[in-house]
Protein backbone atom coordinates (compact mmCIF):
# COMPACT_ATOMS: atom_id res chain seq x y z
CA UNK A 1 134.33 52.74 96.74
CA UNK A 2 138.02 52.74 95.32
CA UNK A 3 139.69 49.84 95.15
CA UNK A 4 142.15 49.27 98.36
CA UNK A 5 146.15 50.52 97.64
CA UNK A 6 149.17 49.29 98.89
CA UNK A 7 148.40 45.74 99.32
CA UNK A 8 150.89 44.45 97.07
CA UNK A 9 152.96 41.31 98.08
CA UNK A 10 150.24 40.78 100.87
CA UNK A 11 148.58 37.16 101.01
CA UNK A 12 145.40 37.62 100.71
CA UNK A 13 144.11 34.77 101.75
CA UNK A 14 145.52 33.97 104.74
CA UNK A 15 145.36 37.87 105.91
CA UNK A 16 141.81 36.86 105.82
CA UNK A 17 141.92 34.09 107.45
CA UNK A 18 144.04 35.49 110.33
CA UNK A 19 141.21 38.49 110.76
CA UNK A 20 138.68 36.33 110.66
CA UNK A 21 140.03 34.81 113.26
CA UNK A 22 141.09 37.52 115.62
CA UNK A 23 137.47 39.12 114.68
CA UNK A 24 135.66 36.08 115.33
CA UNK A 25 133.87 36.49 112.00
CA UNK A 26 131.61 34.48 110.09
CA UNK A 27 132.33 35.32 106.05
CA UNK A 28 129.14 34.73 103.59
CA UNK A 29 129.19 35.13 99.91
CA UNK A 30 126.27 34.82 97.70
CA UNK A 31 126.10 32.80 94.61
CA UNK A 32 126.77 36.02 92.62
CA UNK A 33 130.00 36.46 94.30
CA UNK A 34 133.14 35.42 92.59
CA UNK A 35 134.58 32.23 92.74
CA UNK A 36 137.72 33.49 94.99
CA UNK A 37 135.36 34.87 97.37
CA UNK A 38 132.78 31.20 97.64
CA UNK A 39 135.98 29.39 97.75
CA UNK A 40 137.23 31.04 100.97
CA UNK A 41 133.61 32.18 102.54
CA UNK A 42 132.42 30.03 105.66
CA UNK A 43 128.71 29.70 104.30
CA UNK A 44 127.56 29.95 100.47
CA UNK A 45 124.19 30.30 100.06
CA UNK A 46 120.54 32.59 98.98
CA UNK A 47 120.55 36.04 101.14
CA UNK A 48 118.22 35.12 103.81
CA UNK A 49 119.81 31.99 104.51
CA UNK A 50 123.28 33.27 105.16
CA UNK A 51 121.53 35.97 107.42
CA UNK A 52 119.79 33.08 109.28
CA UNK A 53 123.21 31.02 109.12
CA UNK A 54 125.30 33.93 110.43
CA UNK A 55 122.63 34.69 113.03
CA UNK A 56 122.89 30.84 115.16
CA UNK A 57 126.99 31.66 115.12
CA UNK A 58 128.71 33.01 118.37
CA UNK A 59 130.63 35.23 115.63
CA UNK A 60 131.59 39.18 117.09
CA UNK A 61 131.59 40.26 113.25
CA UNK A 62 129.55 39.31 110.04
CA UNK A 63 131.20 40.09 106.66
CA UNK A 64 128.50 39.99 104.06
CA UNK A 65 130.01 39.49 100.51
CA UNK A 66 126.79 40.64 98.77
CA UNK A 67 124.70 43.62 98.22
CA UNK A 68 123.53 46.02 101.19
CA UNK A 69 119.95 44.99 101.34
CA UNK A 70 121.67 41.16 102.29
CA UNK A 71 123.49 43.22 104.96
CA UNK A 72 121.05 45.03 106.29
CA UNK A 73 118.93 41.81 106.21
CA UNK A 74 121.68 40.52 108.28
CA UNK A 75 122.00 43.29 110.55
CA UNK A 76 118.39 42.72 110.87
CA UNK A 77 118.50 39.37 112.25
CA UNK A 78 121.91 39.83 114.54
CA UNK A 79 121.56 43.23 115.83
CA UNK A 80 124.08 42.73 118.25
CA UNK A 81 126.47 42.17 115.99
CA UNK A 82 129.06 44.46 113.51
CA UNK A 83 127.50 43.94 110.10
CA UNK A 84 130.39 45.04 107.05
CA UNK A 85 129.95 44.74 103.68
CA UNK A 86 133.20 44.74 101.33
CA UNK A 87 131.87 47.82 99.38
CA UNK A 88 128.95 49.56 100.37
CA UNK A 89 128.42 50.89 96.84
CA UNK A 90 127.21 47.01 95.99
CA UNK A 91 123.48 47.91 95.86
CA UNK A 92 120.74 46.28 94.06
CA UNK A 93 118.82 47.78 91.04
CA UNK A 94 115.67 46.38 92.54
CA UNK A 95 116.04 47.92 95.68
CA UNK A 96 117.12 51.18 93.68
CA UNK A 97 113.76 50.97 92.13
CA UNK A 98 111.52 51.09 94.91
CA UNK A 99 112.65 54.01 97.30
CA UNK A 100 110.94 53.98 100.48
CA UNK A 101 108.91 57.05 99.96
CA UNK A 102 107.26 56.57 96.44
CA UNK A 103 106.32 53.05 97.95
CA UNK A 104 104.93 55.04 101.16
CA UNK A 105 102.80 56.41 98.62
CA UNK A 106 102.02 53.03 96.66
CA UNK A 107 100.29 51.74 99.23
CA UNK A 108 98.59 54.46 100.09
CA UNK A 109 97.00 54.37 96.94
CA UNK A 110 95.99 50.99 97.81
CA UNK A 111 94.36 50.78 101.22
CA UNK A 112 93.36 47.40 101.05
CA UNK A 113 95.73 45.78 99.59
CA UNK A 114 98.25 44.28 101.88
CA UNK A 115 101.92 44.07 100.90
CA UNK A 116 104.27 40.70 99.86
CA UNK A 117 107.80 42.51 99.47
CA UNK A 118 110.07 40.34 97.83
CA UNK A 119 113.56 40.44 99.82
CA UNK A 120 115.41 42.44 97.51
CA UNK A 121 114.71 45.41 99.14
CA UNK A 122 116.02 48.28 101.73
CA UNK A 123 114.73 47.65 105.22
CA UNK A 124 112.98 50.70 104.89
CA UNK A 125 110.59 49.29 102.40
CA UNK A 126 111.03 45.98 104.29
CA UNK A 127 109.38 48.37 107.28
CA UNK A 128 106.70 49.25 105.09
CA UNK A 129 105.51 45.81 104.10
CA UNK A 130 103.27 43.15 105.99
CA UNK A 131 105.51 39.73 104.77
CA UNK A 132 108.93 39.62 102.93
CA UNK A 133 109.01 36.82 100.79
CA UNK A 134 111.39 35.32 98.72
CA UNK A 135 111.63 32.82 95.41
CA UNK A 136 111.01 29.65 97.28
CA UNK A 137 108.79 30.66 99.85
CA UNK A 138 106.32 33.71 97.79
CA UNK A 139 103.80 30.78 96.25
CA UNK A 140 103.63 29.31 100.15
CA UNK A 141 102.91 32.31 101.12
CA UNK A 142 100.49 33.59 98.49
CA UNK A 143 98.50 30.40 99.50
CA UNK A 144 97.81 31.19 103.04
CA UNK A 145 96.47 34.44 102.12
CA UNK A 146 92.33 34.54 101.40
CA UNK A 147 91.78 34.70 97.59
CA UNK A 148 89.57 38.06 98.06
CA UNK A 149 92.58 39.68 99.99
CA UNK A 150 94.08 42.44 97.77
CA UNK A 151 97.76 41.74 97.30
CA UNK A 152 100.86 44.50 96.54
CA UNK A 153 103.87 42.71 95.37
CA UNK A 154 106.93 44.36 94.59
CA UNK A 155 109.47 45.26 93.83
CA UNK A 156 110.24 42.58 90.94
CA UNK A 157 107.36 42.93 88.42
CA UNK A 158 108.78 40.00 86.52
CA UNK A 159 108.74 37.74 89.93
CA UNK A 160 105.20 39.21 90.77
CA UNK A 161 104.11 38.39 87.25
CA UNK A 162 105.66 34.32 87.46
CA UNK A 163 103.39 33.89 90.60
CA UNK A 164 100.57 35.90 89.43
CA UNK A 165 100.20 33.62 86.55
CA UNK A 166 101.12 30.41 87.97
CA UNK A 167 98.46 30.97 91.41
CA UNK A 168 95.85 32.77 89.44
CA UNK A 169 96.11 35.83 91.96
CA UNK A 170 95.10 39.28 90.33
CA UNK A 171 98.42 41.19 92.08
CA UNK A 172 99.47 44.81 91.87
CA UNK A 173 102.79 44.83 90.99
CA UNK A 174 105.45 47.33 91.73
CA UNK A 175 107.26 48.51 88.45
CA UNK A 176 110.57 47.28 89.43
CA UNK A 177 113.15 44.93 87.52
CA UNK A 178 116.33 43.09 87.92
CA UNK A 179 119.06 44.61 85.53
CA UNK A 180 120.82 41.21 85.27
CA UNK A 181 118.10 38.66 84.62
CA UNK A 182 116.33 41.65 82.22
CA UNK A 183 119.69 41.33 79.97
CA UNK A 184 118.81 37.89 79.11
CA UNK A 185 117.73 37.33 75.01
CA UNK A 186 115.14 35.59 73.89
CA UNK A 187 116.19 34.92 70.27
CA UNK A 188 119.77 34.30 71.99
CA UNK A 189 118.20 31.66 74.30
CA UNK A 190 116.39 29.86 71.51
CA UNK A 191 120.18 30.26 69.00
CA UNK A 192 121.58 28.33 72.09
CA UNK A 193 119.05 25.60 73.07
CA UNK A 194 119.31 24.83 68.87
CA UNK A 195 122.49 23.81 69.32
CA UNK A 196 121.93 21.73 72.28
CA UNK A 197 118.88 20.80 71.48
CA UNK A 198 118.72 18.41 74.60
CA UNK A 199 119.83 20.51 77.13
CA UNK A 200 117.37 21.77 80.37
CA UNK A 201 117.10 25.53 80.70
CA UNK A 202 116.53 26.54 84.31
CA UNK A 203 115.57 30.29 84.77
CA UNK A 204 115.19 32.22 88.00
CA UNK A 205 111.93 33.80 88.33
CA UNK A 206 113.37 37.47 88.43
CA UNK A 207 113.19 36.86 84.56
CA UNK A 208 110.99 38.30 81.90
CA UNK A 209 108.01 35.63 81.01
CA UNK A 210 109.05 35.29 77.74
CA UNK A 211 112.70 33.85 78.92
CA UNK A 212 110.72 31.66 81.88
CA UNK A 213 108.28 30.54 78.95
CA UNK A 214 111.40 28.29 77.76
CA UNK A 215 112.14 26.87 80.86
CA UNK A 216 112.13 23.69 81.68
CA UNK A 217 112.75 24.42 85.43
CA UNK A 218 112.17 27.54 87.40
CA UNK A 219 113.17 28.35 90.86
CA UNK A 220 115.44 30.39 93.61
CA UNK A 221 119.04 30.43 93.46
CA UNK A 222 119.05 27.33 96.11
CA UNK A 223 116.40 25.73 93.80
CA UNK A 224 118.53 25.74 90.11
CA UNK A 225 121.75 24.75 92.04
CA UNK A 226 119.37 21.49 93.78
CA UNK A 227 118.53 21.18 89.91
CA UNK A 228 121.60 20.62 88.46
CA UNK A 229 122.43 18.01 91.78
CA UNK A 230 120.14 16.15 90.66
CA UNK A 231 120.58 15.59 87.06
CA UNK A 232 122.99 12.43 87.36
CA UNK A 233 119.84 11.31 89.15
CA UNK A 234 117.02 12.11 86.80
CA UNK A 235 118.64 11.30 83.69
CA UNK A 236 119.36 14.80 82.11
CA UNK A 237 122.15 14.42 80.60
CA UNK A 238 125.47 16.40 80.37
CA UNK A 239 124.61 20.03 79.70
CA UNK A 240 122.62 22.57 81.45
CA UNK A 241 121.72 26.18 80.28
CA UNK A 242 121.68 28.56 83.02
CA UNK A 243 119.30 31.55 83.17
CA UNK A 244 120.67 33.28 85.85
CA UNK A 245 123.73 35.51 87.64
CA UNK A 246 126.38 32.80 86.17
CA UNK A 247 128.52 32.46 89.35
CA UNK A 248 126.78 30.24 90.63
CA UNK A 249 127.67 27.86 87.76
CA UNK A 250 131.05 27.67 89.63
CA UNK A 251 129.56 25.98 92.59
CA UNK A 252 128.08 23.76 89.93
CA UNK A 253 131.00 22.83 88.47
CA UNK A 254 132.60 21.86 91.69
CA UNK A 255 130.27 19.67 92.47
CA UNK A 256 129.63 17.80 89.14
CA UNK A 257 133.04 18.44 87.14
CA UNK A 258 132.01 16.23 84.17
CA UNK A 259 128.66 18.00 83.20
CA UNK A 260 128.68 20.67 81.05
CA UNK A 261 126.94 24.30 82.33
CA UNK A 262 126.08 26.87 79.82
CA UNK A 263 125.04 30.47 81.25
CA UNK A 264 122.17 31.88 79.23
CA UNK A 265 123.54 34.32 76.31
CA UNK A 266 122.66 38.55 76.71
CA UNK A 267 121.68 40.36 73.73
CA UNK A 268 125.23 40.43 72.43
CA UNK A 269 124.99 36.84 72.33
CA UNK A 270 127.22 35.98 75.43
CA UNK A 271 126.56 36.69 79.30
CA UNK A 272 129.15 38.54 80.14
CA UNK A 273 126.22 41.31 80.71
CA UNK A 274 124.54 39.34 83.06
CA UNK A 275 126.82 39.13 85.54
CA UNK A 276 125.44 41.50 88.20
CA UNK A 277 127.73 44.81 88.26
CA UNK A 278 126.80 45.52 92.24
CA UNK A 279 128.17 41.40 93.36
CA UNK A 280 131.30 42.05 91.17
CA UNK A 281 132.48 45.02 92.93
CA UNK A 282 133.22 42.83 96.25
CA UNK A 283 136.49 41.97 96.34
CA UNK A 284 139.47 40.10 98.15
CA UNK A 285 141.15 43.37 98.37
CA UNK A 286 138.28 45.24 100.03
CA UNK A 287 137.17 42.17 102.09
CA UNK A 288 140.83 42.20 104.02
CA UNK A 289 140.24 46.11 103.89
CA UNK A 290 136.95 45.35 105.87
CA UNK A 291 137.71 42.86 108.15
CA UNK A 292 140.84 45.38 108.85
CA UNK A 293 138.81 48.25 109.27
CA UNK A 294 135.44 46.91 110.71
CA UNK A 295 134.06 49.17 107.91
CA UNK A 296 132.05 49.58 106.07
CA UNK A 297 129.51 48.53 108.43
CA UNK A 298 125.61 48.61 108.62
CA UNK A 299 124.55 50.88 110.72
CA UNK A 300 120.84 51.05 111.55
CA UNK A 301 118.35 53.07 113.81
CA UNK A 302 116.37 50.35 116.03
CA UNK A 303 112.92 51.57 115.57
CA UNK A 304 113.41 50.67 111.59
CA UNK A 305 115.25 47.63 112.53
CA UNK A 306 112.08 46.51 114.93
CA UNK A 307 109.61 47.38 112.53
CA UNK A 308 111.61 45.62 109.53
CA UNK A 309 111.87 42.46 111.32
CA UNK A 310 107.98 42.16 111.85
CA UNK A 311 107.71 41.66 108.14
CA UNK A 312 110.91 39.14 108.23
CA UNK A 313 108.89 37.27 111.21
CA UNK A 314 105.58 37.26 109.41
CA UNK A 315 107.50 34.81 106.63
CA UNK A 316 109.20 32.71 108.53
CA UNK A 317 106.10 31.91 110.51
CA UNK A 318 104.04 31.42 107.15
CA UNK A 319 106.31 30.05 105.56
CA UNK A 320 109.35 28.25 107.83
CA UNK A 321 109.86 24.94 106.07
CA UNK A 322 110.36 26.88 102.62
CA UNK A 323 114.08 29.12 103.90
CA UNK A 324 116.92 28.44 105.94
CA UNK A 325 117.75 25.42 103.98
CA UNK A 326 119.99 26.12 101.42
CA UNK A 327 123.30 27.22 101.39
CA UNK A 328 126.02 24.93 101.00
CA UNK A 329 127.66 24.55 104.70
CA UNK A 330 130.37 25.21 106.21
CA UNK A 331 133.87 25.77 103.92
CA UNK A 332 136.61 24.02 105.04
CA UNK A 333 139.32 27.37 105.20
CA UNK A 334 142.68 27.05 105.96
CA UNK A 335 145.71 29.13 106.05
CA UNK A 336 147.34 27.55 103.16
């Protein structure tokens, strides 16, 4: 999607404001987003908890500032409601990586097996799968399930891999990977914990094992930003390395301006290739255009949408007390 034209001398911000006002919409921005975009959203938060967030609103319209599977998640959950996402190019490489019909197939090869889809994933493969699970509530999950019950997980291999080896479950994992949290360097890591040789490293589990081997805490999104809450408390000290999409850092250093957050270094020995290339192409430009336009919006047929949501409902039963409880609350907007 181009970028919008003609905007110039427009303010932004309160053009926003004043559509999401006559829309009555609800605006949601991911960790991953930029820091204009979490500054002005109404909830910041993990992907399923915005969805649930937008869903107990009376909003008309839901702008997602994310990728389309958080969307469709959305559109999901609140069918009643116009879904529109900023750019509709902003994808996901794990949901790239596991199109609908070669996972048709997967499990066909696997008759037994039942399948834990992690959410990062179209609703068609959400459709496909028994339980969606995410970071926080996968190892719930996995518990509940009968150790002699064959398990598919996909589509983050590196994910499937963290729980596989912390439960002792023998899972089949799906091949797929996260391009940001793959970019992360081990011999980078290590250069940078040497010269803050006291510093925590928290990791999100979409990394490779030999960058979660390091870490000192692994969790969700929600989970590493709890983390760093809490280091005042637990004695931690100033600086935290952080092994993840490094936006969130910026809702870090809101809320503790006197520590110190370092994002973990790429290969090239800085992170500017980890920040995810889908989030970045939201913008405040294409979020007016949206809320404009009401496009582009999620459109979906309702037998998928039915048959996704089973797999949605099958966590949140299993696992209830694990989502819904993380994103930051309400943003105090104004017009100024």
């Amino acid at each position: 999607m181009e970028q919008p034209t003609n905007l110039t001398g427009l303010d932004l911000r309160a053009e926003i404001d004043r559509l999401r006002k006559e829309r009555n919409a609800v605006i949601l921005a991911h960790y991953y987003q930029k820091p204009e975009i979490q500054d002005l959203a109404d909830f910041v938060g993990d992907s399923l908890d915005l969805s649930r967030k937008a869903q107990a609103t009376d909003a008309d319209v839901i702008a997602f500032c994310g990728v389309r599977f958080m969307a469709e998640t959305a559109k999901i959950l609140s069918p009643h409601k116009t879904v529109i996402l900023p750019d509709m190019d902003a994808g996901c490489s794990l949901e790239d990586s596991c199109p609908p019909e070669q996972f048709a197939a997967f499990r066909a090869q696997h008759p037994d097996a039942i399948a834990l889809t992690y959410i990062n994933c179209s609703a068609a493969v959400k459709a496909l799968s028994d339980v969606i699970v995410t970071s926080s509530s996968a190892e719930t999950i996995l518990a509940r399930i009968p150790p002699e019950q064959k398990i598919i997980f996909g589509p983050d291999r590196n994910l499937g891999g963290y729980l596989a080896r912390k439960t002792g479950r023998d899972l089949i994992l799906w091949p797929g990977v996260c391009i940001v949290h793959e970019a992360f360097s081990e011999t980078e890591l290590l250069k940078l914990r040497a010269q803050h040789p006291n510093a925590p490293i928290v990791a999100h589990p979409e990394c490779p094992a030999v960058i979660l081997d390091h870490a000192d805490y692994v969790g969700s999104t929600r989970g590493i930003l709890e983390y760093a809450m809490a280091m005042e408390q637990q004695g931690l000290g100033d600086t935290l390395i952080v092994a993840t999409e490094p936006h969130i850092i910026h809702q870090m250093e809101k809320a503790l301006p006197g520590k110190t957050f370092i994002g973990a270094p790429g290969a090239d020995g800085n992170c500017n290739c980890n920040i995810c290339p889908y989030m970045a192409l939201n913008t405040l430009e294409k979020l007016y255009v949206a809320l404009r336009d009401l496009t582009p919006r999620i459109e979906m047929d309702e037998g998928l949408r039915v048959q996704a949501k089973k797999s949605l409902d099958a966590m949140l039963e299993m696992a209830s007390t694990t989502v819904g409880q993380g994103d930051l609350g309400p943003a105090k907007v104004t017009g100024d």
